[in-house]
Protein backbone atom coordinates (compact mmCIF):
# COMPACT_ATOMS: atom_id res chain seq x y z
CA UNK A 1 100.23 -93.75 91.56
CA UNK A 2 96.44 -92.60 92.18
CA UNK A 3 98.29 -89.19 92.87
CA UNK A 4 99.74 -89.04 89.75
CA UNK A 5 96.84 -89.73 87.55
CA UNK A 6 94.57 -87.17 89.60
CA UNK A 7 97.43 -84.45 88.68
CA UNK A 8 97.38 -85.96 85.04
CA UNK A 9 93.79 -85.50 84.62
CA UNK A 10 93.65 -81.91 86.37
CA UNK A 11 96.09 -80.79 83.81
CA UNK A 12 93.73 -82.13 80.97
CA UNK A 13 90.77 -80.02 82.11
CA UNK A 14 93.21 -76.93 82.58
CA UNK A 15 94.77 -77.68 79.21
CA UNK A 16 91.01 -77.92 77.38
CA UNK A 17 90.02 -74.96 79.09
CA UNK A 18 92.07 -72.92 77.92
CA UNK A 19 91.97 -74.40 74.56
CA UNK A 20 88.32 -73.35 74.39
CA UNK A 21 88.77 -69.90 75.91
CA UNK A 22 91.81 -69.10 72.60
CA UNK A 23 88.70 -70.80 70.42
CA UNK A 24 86.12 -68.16 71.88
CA UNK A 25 88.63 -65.74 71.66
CA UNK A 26 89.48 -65.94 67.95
CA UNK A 27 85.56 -66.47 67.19
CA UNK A 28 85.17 -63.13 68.69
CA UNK A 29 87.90 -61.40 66.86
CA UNK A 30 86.41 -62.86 63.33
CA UNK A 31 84.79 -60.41 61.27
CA UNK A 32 81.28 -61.64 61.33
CA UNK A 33 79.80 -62.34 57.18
CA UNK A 34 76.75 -59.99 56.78
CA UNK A 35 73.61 -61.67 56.01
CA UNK A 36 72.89 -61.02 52.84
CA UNK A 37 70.03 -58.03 52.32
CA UNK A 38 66.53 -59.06 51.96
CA UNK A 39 65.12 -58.78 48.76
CA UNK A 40 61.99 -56.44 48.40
CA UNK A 41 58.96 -58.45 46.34
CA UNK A 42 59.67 -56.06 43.18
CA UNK A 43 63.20 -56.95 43.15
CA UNK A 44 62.43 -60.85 43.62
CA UNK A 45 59.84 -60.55 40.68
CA UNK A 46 62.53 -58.66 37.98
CA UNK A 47 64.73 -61.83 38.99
CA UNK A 48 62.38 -64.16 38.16
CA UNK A 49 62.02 -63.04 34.36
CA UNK A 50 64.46 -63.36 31.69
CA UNK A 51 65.89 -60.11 30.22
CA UNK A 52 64.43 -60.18 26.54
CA UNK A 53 61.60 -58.64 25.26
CA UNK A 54 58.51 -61.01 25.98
CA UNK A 55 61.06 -61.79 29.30
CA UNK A 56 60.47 -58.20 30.73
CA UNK A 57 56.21 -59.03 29.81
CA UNK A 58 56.23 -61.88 31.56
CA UNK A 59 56.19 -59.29 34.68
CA UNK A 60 52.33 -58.16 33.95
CA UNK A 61 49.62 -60.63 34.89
CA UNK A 62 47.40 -58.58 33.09
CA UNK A 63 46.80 -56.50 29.56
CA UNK A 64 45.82 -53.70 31.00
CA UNK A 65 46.50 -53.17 34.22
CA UNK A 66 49.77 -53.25 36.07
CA UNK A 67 50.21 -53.28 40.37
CA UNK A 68 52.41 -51.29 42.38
CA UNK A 69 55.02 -54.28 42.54
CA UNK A 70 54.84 -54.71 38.82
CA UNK A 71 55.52 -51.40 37.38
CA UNK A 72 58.69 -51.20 40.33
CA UNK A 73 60.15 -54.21 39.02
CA UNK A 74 59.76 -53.03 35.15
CA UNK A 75 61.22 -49.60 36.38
CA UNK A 76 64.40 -52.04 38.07
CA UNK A 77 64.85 -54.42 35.47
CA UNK A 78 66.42 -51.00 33.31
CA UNK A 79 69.13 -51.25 36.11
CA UNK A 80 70.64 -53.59 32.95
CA UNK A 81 70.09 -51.34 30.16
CA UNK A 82 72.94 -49.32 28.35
CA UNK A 83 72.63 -45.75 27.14
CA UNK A 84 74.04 -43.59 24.20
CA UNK A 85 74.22 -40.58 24.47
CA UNK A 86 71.05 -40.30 26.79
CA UNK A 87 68.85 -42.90 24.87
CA UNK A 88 68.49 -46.38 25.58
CA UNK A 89 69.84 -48.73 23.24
CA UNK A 90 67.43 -50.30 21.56
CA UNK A 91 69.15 -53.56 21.23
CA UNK A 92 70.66 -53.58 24.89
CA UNK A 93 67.20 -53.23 26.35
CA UNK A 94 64.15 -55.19 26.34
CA UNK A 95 62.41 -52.84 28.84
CA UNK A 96 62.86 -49.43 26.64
CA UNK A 97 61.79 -52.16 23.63
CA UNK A 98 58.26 -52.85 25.60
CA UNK A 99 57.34 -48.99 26.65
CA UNK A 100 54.58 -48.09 24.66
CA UNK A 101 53.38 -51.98 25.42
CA UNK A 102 53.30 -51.20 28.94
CA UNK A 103 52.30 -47.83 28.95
CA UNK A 104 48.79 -48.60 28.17
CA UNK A 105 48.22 -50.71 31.26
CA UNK A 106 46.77 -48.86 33.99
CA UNK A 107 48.01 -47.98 37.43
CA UNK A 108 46.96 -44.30 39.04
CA UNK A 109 49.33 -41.71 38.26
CA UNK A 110 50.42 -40.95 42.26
CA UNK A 111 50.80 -44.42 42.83
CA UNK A 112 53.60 -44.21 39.79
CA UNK A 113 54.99 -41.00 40.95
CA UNK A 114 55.40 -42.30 44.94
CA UNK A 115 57.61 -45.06 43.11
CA UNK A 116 59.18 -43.52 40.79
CA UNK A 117 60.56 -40.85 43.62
CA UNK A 118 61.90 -43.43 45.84
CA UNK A 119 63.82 -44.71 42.34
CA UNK A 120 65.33 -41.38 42.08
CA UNK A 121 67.74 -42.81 44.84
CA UNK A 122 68.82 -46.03 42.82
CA UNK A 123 72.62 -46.54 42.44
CA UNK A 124 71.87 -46.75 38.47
CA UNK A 125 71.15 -44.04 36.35
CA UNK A 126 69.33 -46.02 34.03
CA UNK A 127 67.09 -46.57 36.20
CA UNK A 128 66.68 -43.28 37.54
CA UNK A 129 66.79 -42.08 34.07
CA UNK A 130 63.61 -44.46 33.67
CA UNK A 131 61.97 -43.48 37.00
CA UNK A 132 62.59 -39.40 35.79
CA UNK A 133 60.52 -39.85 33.03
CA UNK A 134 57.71 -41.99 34.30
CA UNK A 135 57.56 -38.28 36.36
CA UNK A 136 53.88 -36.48 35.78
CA UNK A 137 53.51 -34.36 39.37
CA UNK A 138 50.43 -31.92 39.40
CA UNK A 139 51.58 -28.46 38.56
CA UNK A 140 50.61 -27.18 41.79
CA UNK A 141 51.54 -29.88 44.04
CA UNK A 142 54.36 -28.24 45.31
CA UNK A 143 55.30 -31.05 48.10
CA UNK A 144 56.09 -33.35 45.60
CA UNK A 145 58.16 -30.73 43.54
CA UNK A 146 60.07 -30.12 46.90
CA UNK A 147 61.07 -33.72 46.93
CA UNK A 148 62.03 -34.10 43.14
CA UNK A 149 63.94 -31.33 43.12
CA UNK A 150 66.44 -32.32 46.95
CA UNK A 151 66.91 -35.37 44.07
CA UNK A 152 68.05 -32.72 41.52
CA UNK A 153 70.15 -30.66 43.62
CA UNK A 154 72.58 -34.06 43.79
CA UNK A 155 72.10 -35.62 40.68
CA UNK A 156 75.21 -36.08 38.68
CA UNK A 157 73.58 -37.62 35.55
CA UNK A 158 72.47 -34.71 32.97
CA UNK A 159 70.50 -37.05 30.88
CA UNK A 160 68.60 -38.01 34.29
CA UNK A 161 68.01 -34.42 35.57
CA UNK A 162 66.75 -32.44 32.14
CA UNK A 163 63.67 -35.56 32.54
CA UNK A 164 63.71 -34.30 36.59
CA UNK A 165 63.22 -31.15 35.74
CA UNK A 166 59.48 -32.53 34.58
CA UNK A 167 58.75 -32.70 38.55
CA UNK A 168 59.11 -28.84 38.99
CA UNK A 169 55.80 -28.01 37.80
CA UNK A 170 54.46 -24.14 38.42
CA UNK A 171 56.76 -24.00 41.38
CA UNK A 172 59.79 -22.31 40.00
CA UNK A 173 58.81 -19.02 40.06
CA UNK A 174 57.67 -19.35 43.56
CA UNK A 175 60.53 -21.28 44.99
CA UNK A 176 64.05 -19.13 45.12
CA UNK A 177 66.15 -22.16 45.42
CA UNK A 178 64.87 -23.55 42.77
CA UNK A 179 64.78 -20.43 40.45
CA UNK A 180 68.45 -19.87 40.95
CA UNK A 181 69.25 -23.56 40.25
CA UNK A 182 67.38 -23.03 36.66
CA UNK A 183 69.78 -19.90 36.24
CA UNK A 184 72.38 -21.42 36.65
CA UNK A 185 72.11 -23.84 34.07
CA UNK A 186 71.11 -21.31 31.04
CA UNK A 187 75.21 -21.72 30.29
CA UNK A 188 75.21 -25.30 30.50
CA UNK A 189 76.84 -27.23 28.08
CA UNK A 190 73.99 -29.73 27.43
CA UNK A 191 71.74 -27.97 24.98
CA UNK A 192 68.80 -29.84 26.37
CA UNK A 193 69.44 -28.26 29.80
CA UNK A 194 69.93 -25.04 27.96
CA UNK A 195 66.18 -25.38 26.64
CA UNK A 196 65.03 -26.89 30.06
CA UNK A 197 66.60 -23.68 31.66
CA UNK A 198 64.91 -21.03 28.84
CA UNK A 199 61.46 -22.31 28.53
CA UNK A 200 61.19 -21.82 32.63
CA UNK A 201 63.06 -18.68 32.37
CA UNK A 202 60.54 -17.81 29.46
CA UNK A 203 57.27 -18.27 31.71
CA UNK A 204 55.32 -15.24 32.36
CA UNK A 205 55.26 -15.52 36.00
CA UNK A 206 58.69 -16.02 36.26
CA UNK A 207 59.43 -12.62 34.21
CA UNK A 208 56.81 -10.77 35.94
CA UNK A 209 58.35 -11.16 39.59
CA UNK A 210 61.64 -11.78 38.76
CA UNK A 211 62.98 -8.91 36.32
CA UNK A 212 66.83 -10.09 36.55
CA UNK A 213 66.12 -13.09 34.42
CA UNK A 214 65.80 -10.28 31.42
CA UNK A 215 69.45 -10.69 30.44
CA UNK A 216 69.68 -14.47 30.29
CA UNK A 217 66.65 -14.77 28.10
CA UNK A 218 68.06 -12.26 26.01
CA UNK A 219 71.74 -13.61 25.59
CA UNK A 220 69.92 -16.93 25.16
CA UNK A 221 67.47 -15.70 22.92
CA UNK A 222 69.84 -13.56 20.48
CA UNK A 223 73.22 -15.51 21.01
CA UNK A 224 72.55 -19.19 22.06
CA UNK A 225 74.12 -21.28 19.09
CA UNK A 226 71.91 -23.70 19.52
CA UNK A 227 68.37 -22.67 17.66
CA UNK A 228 66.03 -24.77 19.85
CA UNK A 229 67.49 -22.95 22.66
CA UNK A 230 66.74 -19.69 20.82
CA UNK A 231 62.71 -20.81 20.32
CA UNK A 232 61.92 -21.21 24.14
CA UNK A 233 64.10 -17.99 25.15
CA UNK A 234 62.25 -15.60 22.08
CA UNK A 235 59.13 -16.69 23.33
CA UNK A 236 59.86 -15.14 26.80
CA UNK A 237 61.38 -12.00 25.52
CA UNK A 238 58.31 -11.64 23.91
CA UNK A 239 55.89 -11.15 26.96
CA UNK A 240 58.32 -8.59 28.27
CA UNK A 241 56.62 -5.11 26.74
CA UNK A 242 59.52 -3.18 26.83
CA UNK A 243 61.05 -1.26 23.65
CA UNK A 244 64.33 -0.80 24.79
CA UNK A 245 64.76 -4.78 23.77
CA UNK A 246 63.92 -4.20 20.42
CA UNK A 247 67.06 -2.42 19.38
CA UNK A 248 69.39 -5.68 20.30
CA UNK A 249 66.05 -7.76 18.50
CA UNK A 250 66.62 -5.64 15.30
CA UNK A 251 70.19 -6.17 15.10
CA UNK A 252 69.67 -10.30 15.05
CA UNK A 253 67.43 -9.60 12.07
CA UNK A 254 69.70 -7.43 10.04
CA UNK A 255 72.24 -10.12 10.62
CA UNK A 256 71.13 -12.63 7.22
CA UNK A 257 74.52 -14.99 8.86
CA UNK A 258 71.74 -15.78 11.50
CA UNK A 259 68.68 -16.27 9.52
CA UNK A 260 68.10 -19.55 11.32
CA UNK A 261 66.80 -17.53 14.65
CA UNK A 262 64.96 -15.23 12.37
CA UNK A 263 61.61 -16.74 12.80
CA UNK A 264 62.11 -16.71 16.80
CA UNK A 265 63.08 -13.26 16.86
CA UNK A 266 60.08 -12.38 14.97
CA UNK A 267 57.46 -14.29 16.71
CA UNK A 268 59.29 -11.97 19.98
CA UNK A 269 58.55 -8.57 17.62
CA UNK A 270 55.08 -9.76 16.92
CA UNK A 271 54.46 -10.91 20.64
CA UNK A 272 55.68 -7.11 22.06
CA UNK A 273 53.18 -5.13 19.21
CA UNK A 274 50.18 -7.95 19.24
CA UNK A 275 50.19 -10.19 21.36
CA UNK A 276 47.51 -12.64 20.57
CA UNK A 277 45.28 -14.01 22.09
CA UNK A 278 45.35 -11.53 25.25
CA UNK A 279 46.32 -8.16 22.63
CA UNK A 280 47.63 -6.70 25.51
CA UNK A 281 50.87 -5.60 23.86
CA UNK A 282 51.33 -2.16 22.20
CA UNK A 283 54.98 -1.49 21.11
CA UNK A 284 55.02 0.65 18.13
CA UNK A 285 58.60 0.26 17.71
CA UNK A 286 58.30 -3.60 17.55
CA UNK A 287 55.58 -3.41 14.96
CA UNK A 288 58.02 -1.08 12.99
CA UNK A 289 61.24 -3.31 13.21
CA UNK A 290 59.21 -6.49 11.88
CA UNK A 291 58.15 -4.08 8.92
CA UNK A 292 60.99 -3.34 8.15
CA UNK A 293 62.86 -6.77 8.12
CA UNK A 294 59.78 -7.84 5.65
CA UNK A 295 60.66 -5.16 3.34
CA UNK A 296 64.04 -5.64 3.46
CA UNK A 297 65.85 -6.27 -0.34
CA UNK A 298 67.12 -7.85 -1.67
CA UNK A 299 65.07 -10.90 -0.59
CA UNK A 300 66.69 -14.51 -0.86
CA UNK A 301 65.90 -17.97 0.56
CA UNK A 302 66.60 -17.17 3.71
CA UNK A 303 65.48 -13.97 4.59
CA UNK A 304 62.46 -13.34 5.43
CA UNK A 305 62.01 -16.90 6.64
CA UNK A 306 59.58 -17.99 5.74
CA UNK A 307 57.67 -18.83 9.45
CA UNK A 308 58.21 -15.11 10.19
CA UNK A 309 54.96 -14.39 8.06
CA UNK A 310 53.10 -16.53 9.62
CA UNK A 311 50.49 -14.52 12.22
CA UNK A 312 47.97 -16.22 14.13
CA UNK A 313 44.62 -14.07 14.29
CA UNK A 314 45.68 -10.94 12.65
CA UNK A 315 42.01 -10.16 12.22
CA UNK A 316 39.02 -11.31 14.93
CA UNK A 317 36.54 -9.72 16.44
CA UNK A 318 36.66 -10.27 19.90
CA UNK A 319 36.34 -7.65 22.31
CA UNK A 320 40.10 -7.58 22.87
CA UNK A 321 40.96 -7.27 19.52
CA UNK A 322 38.89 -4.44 19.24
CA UNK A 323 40.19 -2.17 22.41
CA UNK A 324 43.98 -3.44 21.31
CA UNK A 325 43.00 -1.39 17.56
CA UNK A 326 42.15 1.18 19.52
CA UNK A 327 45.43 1.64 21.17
CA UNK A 328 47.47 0.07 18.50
CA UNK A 329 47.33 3.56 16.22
CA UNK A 330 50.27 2.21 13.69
CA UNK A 331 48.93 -0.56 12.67
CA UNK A 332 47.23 -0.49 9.03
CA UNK A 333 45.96 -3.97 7.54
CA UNK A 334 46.16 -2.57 4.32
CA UNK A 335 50.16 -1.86 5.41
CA UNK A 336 50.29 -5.41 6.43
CA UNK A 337 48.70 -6.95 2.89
CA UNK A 338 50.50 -4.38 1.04
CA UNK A 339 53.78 -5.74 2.32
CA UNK A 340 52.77 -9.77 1.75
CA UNK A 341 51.34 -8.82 -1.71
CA UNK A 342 54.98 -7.72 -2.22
CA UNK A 343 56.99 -10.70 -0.94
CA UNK A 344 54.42 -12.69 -2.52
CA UNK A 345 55.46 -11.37 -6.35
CA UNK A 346 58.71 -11.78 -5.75
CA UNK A 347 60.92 -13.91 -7.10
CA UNK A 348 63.86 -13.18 -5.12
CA UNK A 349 62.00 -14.68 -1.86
CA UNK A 350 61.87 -18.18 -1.47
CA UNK A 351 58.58 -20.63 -2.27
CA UNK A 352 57.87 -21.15 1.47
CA UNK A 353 57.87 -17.28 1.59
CA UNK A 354 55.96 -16.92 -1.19
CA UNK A 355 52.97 -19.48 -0.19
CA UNK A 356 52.42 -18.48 3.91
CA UNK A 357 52.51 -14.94 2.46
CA UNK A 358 49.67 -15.83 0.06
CA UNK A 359 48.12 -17.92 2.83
CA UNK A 360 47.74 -15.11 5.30
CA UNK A 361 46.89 -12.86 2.38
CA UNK A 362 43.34 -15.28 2.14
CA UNK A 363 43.50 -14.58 6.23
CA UNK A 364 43.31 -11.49 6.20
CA UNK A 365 42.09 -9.86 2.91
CA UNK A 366 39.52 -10.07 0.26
CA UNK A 367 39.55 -11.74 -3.20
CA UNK A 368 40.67 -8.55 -5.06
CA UNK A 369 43.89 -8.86 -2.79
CA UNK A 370 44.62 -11.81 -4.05
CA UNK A 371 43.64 -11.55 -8.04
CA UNK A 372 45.81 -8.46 -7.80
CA UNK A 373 48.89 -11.42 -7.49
CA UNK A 374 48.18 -13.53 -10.42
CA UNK A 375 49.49 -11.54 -13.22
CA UNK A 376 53.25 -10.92 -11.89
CA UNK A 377 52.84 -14.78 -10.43
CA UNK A 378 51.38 -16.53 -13.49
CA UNK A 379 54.11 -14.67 -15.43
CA UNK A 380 57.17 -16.47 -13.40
CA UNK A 381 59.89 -18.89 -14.38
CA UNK A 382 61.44 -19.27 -11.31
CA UNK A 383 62.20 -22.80 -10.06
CA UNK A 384 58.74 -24.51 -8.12
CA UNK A 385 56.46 -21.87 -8.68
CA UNK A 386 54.05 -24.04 -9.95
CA UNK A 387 52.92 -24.55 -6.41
CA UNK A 388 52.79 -21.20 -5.86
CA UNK A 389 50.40 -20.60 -8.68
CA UNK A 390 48.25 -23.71 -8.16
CA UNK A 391 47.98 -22.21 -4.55
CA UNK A 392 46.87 -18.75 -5.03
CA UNK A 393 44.43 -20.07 -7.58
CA UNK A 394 42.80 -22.48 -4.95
CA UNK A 395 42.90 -19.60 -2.69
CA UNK A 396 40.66 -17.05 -5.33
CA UNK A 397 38.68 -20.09 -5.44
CA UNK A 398 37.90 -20.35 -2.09
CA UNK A 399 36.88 -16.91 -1.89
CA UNK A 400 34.10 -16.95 -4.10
């Protein structure tokens, strides 16, 4: 019997043994629940507010000052924001709502860029769309442009990277990688980009050592549909001194289907033949094509626009004005009034025209210039002339 319940209990302890071994076994082959990830202090703080308005203030201890912590967790709490069409909506977020409110609290501008690049890898373009433009790098701190732009070179979200583009600062022209990533955006569907990608193609030192970004400006400048696009590109085709542009120039303007780039093609002419403030620019040929669109008739309401008249320092007497008349043999000032006086009387041109013409007139010239305008303007009919008139008699006025 004794025998029997000694082999009874050795079975027991086999028998539990193994028991626990299958347990240890099947523990081990569990997949093992990750602890969840630690929150960082900003990310604890944007949970601790509610998201409304005065919610997304309740992250500031102070009126004007913010800490590191506090301007990460305002940049996070976007992470709930919507967007149309690249904006915030307004009534989907409280954090957009409170900008300006929080934009007056201090906090150094390197301590805001260090966390605003490190946001540039959130999984939510809002708020990488918020860090972007929270973006204000040196121009010449070309580490930090180095780092915004490895950020670029992935980002999928356009809204995102025509506000990273802000982090390039005066290293495109310098950096090939990034030079060629600009270029290859001047076809980009997004007009914005389109812009982004003309006014750095536009810069002078990009033009001076890097000739091949001539015939993008130009397409963008003459054929871009978009006329925002066209501004930035013009202004870049203007520091290029080079008459054989003018030709393709010219054609724009004796196009009156695209007087809406008119103005930007003629701030290019006037950049090529005067260049102000440097007056470094001599092109004869320019000087003649934007004469000759300002005579042009028939006038109408569109052509000349009305901005195309509009000349910044025509007349000075600085030293470089001086040596740029001494080079610049075609131009005549008495040409140039001559020509105003004329678009000025006529009632074919439109008011605008009519009024900067008169305005640069009392630039430029002498009271006699302008009394020799009242009789054919006091004598007109034409629709809003009165302000015309009341205008040009200020202007005698003001030259007594």
């Amino acid at each position: 019997m004794k025998k029997h319940i000694v082999l009874f209990m050795f079975a027991m302890l086999f028998l539990n043994a193994c028991a626990g071994s299958d347990k240890s076994a099947e523990n081990a082959t569990q997949p093992q629940v990750a602890a969840a990830p630690k929150l960082s202090e900003a990310e604890q703080l944007v949970r601790s507010v509610q998201f409304t308005d005065e919610g997304i203030k309740k992250l500031f201890k102070s009126e004007s000052e913010m800490t590191p912590v506090e301007f990460e967790a305002y940049l996070l709490s976007y992470q709930r924001c919507q967007l149309d069409d690249g904006k915030f909506k307004s009534d989907r977020c409280p954090p957009q709502n409170i900008a300006y409110d929080v934009s007056k609290r201090q906090l150094d501008q390197e301590e805001k860029n260090k966390i605003a690049l490190k946001l540039l890898a959130s999984d939510y373009e809002t708020v990488r769309l918020a860090a972007a433009r929270e973006i204000q790098a040196h121009p010449n701190d070309t580490d930090f442009h180095k780092k915004v732009f490895e950020f670029a070179k992935k980002e999928k979200s356009i809204y995102v990277l025509t506000n990273m583009t802000q982090g390039f600062g005066f290293s495109v022209p310098k950096n090939e990688e990034m030079l060629t990533f600009i270029k290859d955006h001047v076809s980009d569907e997004n007009v914005r980009m389109r812009e982004i990608a003309a006014n750095f193609l536009a810069d002078s030192d990009v033009i001076a050592e890097h000739p091949e970004v001539l015939e993008p400006l130009m397409n963008l400048c003459t054929k871009d549909p978009s006329t925002s696009v066209s501004f930035y590109a013009c202004q870049g085709v203007g520091r290029i001194h080079d008459d054989g542009l003018v030709p393709a120039l010219e054609e724009v303007l004796n196009d009156p289907e695209q007087y809406a780039r008119h103005d930007h093609v003629t701030r290019a002419l006037v950049d090529m033949w005067l260049n102000f403030p440097r007056y470094e620019h001599t092109s004869k040929d320019a000087y003649t094509a934007y004469m000759n669109y300002l005579k042009k008739k028939p006038r109408t309401e569109s052509v000349p626009a009305s901005e195309s008249l509009r000349i910044n320092q025509l007349v000075d007497t600085s030293d470089e004005y001086k040596n740029w008349q001494k080079e610049a043999k075609y131009f005549k000032l008495k040409d140039m009034i001559s020509v105003y006086s004329d678009i000025a009387k006529d009632d074919n041109a439109s008011i605008y025209a009519r009024k900067v013409a008169i305005e640069m007139i009392t630039d430029w010239g002498t009271a006699k210039d302008l009394k020799a305008l009242l009789k054919s303007i006091n004598s007109s009919k034409v629709d809003g002339i009165e302000s015309v008139q009341e205008l040009l008699n200020e202007s005698i006025e003001n030259k007594k």
